[in-house]
Protein backbone atom coordinates (compact mmCIF):
# COMPACT_ATOMS: atom_id res chain seq x y z
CA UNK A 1 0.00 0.00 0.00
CA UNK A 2 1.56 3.26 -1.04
CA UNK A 3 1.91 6.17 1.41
CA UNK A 4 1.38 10.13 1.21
CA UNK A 5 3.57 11.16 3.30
CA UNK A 6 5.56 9.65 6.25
CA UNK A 7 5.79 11.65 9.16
CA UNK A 8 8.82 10.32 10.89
CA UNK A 9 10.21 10.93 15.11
CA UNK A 10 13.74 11.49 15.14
CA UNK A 11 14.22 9.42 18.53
CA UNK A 12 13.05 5.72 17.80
CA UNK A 13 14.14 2.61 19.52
CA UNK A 14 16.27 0.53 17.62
CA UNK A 15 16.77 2.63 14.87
CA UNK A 16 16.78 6.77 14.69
CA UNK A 17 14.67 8.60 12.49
CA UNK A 18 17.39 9.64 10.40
CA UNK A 19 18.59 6.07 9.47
CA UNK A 20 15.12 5.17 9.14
CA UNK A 21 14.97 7.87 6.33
CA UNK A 22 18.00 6.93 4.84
CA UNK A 23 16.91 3.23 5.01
CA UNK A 24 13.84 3.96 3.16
CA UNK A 25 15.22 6.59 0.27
CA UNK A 26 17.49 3.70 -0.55
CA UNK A 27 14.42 1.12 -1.15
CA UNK A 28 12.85 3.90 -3.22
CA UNK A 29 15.98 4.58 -5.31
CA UNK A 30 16.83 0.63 -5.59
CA UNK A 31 12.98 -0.02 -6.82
CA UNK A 32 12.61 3.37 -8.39
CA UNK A 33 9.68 3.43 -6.06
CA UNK A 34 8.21 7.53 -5.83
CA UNK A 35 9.72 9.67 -3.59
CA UNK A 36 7.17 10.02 -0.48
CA UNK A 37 7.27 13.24 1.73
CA UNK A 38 8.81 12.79 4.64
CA UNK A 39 8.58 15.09 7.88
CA UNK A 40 10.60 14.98 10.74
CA UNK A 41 9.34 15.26 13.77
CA UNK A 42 11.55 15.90 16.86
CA UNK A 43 11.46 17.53 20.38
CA UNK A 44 15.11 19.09 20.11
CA UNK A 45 14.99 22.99 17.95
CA UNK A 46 18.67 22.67 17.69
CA UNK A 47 19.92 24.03 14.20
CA UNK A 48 21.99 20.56 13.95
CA UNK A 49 19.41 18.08 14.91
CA UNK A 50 17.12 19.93 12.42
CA UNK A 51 20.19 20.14 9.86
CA UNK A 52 20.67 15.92 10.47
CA UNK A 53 17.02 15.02 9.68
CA UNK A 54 17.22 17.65 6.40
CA UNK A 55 20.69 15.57 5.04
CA UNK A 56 19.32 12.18 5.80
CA UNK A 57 16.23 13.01 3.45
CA UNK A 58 13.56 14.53 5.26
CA UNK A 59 12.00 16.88 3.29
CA UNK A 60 10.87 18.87 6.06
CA UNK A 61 11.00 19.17 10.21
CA UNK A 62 8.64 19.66 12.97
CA UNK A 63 9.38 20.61 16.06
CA UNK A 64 7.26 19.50 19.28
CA UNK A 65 5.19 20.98 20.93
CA UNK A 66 3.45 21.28 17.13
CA UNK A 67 -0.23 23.25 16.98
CA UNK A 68 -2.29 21.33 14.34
CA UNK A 69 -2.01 24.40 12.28
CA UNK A 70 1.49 23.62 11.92
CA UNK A 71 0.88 20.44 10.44
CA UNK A 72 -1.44 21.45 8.16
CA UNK A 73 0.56 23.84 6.49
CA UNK A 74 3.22 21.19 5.91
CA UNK A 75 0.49 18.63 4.94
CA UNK A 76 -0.87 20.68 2.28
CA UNK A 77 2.93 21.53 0.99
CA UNK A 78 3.78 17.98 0.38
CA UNK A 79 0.69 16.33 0.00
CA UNK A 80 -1.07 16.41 -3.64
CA UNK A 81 -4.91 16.89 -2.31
CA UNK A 82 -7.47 16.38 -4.88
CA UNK A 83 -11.10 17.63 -4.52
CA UNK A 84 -13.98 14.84 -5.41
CA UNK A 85 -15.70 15.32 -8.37
């Protein structure tokens, strides 16, 4: 089942966010699979932590606390919405 977007938490057991991402954009590249958005999402607003998430392929990062506006602005930037006809 394809995904829209993936939103992804920087601090995972087992495996990090970033290598997560990096994990994943390799599958997509090896199967020439489309790229899916995905969003960081971490609790640290340091530049470098932020900076990490952007070189291991995020496409974009949240910080938390998030207000749902927040999200939806990055939602409707990397999600293609479509209106029923």
């Amino acid at each position: 089942m394809p995904f829209d977007v993936i939103l992804m938490d920087y601090h995972m057991p087992v495996m990090d966010g970033q290598t997560a991402t990096r994990v994943i954009r390799a599958l997509q590249t090896a199967t020439h699979s489309p790229r899916v958005p995905i969003i960081g999402v971490t609790a640290s607003a340091m530049p470098a932590e932020c900076q990490g998430c952007l070189d291991a392929g995020m496409d974009e990062v949240l910080v938390k606390p998030f207000y749902v506006a927040d999200l939806q602005k990055v939602l409707f930037r990397w999600m293609p919405f479509t209106t029923a006809s």
